[in-house]
Protein backbone atom coordinates (compact mmCIF):
# COMPACT_ATOMS: atom_id res chain seq x y z
CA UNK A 1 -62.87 92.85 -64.40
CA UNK A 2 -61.32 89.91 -64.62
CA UNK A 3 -59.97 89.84 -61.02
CA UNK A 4 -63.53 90.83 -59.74
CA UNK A 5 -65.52 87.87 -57.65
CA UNK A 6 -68.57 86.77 -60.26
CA UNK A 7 -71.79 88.63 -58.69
CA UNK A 8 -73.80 85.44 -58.32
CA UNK A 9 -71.42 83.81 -55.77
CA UNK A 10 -72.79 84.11 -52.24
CA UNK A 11 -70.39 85.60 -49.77
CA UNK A 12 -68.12 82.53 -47.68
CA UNK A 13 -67.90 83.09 -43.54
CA UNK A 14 -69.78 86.27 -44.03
CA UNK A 15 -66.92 88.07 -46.51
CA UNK A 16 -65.92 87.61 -49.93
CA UNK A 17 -64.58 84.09 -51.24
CA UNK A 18 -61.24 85.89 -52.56
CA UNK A 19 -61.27 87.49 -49.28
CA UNK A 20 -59.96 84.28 -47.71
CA UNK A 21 -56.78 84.60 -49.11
CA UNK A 22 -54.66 87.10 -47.85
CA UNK A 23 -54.03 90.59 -49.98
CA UNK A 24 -50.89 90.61 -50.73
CA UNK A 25 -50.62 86.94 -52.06
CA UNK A 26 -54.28 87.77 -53.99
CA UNK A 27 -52.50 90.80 -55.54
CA UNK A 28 -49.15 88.49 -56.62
CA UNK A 29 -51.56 85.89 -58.05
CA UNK A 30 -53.04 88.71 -60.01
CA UNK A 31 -49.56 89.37 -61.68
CA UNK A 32 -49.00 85.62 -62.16
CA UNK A 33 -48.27 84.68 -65.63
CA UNK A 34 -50.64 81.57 -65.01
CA UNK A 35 -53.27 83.36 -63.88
CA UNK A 36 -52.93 85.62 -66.85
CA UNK A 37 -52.97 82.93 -69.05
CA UNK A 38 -54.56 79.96 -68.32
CA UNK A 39 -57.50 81.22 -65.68
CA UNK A 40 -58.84 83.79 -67.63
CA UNK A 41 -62.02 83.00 -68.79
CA UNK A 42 -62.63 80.17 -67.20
CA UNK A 43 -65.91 78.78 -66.29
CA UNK A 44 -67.33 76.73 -63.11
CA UNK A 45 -66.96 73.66 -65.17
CA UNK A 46 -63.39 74.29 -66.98
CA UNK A 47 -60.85 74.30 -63.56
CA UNK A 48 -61.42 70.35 -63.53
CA UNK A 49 -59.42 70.46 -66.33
CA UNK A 50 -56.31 72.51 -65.79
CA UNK A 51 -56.00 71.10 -61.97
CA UNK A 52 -55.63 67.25 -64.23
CA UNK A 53 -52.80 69.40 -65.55
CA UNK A 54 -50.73 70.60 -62.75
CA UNK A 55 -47.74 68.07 -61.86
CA UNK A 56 -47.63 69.47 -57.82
CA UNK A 57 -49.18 71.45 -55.39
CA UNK A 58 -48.03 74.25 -53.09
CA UNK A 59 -48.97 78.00 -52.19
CA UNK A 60 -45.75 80.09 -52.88
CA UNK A 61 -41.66 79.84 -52.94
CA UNK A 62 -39.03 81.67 -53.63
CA UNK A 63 -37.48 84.70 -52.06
CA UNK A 64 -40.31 87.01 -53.38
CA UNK A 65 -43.25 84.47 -52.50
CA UNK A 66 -43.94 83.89 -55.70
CA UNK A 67 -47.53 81.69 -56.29
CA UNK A 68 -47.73 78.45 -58.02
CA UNK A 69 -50.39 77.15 -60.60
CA UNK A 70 -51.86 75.11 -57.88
CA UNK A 71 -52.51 78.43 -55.85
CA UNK A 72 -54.05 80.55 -58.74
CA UNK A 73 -56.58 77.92 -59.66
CA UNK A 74 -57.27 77.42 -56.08
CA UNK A 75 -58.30 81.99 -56.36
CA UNK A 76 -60.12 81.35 -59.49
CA UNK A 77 -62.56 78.57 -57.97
CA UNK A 78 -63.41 81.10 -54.93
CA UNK A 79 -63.58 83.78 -57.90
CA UNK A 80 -66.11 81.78 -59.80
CA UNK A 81 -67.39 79.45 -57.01
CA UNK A 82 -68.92 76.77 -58.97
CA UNK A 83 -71.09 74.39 -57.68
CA UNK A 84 -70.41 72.01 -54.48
CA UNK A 85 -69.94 68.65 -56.78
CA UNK A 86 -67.71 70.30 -58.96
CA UNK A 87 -65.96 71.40 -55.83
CA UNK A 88 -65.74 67.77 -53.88
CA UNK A 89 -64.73 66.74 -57.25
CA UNK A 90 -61.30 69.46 -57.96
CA UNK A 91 -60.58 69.99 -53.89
CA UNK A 92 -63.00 69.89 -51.60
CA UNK A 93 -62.47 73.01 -50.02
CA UNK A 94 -62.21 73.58 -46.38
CA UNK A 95 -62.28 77.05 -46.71
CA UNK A 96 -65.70 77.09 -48.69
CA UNK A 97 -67.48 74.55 -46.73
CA UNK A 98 -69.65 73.50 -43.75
CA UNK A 99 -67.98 72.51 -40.86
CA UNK A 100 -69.96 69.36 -41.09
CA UNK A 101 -69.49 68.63 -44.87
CA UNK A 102 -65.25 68.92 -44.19
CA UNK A 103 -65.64 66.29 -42.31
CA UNK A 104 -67.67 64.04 -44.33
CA UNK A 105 -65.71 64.89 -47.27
CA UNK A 106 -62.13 64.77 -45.73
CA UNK A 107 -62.25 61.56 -43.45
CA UNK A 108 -62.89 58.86 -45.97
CA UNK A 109 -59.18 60.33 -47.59
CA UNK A 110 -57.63 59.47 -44.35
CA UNK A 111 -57.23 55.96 -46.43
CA UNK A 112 -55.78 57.56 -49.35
CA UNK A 113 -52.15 56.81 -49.48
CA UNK A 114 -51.28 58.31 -53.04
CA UNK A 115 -47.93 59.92 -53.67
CA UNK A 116 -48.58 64.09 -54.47
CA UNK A 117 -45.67 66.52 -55.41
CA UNK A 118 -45.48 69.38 -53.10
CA UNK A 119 -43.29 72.53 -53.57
CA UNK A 120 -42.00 73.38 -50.97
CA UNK A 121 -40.94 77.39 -50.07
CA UNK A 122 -37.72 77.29 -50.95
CA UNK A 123 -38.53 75.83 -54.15
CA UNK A 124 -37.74 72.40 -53.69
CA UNK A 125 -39.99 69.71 -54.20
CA UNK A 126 -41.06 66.95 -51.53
CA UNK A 127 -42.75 63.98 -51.43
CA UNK A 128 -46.15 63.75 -49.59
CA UNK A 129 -49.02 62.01 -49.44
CA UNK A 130 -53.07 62.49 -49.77
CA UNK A 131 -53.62 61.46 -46.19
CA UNK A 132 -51.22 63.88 -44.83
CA UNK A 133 -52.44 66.53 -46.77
CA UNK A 134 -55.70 66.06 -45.56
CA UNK A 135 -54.39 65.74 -41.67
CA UNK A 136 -53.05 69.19 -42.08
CA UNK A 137 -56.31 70.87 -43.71
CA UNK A 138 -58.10 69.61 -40.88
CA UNK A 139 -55.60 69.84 -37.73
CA UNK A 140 -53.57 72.71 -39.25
CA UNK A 141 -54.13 76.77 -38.68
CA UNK A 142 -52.39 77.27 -42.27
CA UNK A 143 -51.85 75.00 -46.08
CA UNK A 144 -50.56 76.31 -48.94
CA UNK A 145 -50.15 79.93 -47.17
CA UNK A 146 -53.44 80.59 -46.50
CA UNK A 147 -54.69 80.68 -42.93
CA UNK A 148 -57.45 78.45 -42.88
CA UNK A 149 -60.80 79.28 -41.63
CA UNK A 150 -61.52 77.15 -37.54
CA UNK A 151 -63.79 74.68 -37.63
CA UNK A 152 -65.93 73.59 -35.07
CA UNK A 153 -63.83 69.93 -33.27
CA UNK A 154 -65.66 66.96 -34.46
CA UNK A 155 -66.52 65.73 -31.20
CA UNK A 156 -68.72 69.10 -30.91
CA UNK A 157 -70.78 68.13 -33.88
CA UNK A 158 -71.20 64.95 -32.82
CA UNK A 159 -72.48 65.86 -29.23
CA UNK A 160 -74.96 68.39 -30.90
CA UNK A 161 -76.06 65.58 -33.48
CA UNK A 162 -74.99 67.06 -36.87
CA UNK A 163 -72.39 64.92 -36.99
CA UNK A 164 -72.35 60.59 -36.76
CA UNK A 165 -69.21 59.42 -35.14
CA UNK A 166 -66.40 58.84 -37.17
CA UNK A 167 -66.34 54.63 -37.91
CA UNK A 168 -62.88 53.50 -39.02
CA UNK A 169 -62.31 52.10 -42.47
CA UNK A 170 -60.16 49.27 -40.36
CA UNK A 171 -63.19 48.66 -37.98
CA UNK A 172 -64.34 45.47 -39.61
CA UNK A 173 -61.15 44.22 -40.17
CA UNK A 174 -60.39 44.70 -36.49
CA UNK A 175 -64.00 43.22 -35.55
CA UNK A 176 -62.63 40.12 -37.79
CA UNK A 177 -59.30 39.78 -36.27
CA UNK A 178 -61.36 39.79 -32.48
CA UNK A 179 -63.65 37.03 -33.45
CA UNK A 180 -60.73 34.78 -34.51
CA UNK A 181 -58.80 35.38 -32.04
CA UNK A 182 -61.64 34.18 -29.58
CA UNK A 183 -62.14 31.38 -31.52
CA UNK A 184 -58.19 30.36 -31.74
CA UNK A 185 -59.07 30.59 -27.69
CA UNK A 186 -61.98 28.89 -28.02
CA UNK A 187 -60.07 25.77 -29.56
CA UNK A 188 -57.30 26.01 -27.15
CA UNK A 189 -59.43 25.73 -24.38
CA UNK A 190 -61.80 22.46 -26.20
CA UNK A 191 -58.30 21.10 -26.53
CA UNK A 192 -56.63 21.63 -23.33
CA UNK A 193 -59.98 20.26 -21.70
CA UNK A 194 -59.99 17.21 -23.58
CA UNK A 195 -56.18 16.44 -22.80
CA UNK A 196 -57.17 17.21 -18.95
CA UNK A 197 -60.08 14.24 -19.57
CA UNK A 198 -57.80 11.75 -21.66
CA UNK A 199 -55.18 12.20 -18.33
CA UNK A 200 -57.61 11.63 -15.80
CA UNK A 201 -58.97 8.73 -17.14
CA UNK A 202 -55.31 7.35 -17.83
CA UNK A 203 -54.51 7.55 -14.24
CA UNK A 204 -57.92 6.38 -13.49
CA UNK A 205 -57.12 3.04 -15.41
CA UNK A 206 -53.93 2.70 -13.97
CA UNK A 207 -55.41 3.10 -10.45
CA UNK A 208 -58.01 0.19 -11.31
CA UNK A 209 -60.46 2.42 -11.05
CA UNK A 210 -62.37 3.34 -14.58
CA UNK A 211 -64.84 0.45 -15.73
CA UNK A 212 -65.76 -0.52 -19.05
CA UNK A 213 -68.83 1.52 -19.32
CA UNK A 214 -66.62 4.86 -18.66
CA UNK A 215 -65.63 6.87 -21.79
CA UNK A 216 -62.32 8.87 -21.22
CA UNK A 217 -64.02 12.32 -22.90
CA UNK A 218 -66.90 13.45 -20.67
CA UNK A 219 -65.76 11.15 -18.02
C-alpha cells in the first residue's frame, strides 16, 4: 500500500506520476531506508519539510545505483501529487507540469546564483549552482537519472501565443547603460562643436575679420 500512487492523483503525460521514473530505480527507492522511514505517511503538505532537511541533491551513486534522500522525496511527491503551489514551492517539477508553466516557473531562476550540493555518481560531492540546475532541467534529456519528459521549444509557444517572450532580468539595466552612453555622445559632440566655434572665431579675429557684434558660440 504504501508504494501505491494515492487514487485521487490524475494521471501525468497520460501514465502514472511514479511511472516517470524508471522501474528499476522506483523499485530501489522502495528498499531505501529513507523512504522507509521518513516518507511514509507523509501528506501533500509534510515533503516541504523534509526537502528543508536534505543537505544535497542527486538521483543515485555508488556501484549498485543506490538513491539518495533527494530522489525518494522527489517519488513520494509524484506518489501523493499535492497541489501545484505546494509544488512551485518544494521543486517545481518539470516532469509534472505544462510545458508553458516550466517555463514561467524556471526562467526567473536563471538569476539565481545560490551554491547547492550535488552528489555526484560516484559518490562524491560537487559544487553547483541553482541556475545551472535549472539550464539542465530545461536543455537536458536526463537530471538526477530520470529521463525527463520533451517539452515543446519556447520559441514554439511563443509563435502559437501561449507563451510571452522571454524579457531579460538585465534588460533595463542594458536599456540604462544605452541611454548613457548616447548621452556621454551627446556631450562629446556639444563639446567638440563648441571647440570647432571657439577656433573659428579665433582665426577669424586674427584674420581681422570678426566684429564686435559677433559672439564666438553660434557664430
Amino acid at each position: 500500500m504504501a508504494n501505491r500512487t494515492d487514487p485521487t492523483t490524475k494521471n501525468i503525460r497520460g501514465t502514472n506520476p511514479q511511472n516517470l521514473v524508471e522501474k528499476i530505480l522506483r523499485t530501489k527507492i522502495y528498499q531505501h531506508t529513507y523512504w522507509k522511514e521518513q516518507c511514509f505517511g507523509l501528506t501533500t503538505e509534510t515533503p516541504v519539510d523534509k526537502a528543508m532537511e536534505l543537505d544535497y541533491v542527486g538521483g543515485t551513486y555508488g556501484g549498485n545505483r543506490k538513491p539518495t534522500p533527494f530522489m525518494c522525496l522527489v517519488m513520494k511527491m509524484l506518489q501523493i501529487q499535492p497541489e501545484k503551489d505546494i509544488v512551485v514551492e518544494f521543486i517545481k517539477m518539470k516532469t509534472t507540469s505544462a510545458d508553458s508553466d516550466v517555463y514561467q516557473y524556471f526562467e526567473p531562476l536563471y538569476n539565481d546564483y545560490r551554491k547547492l550540493r550535488q552528489k555526484l555518481g560516484d559518490g562524491r560531492f560537487s559544487l553547483t549552482h541553482v541556475d545551472e540546475v535549472i539550464d539542465e532541467l530545461l536543455t537536458k534529456d536526463y537530471s538526477c537519472d530520470i529521463a525527463l519528459p520533451r517539452i515543446k521549444k519556447r520559441w514554439t509557444l511563443e509563435s502559437i501565443g501561449t507563451l510571452e517572450p522571454r524579457k531579460s532580468a538585465l534588460e533595463d539595466d542594458f536599456k540604462e547603460e544605452e541611454d548613457r552612453e548616447e548621452d556621454d555622445q551627446a556631450m562629446v559632440e556639444v563639446g567638440e562643436k563648441e571647440y570647432r566655434i571657439i577656433i573659428e572665431g579665433a582665426i577669424l579675429r586674427e584674420n581681422g575679420i570678426m566684429t564686435e557684434s559677433m559672439t564666438v558660440i553660434g557664430t
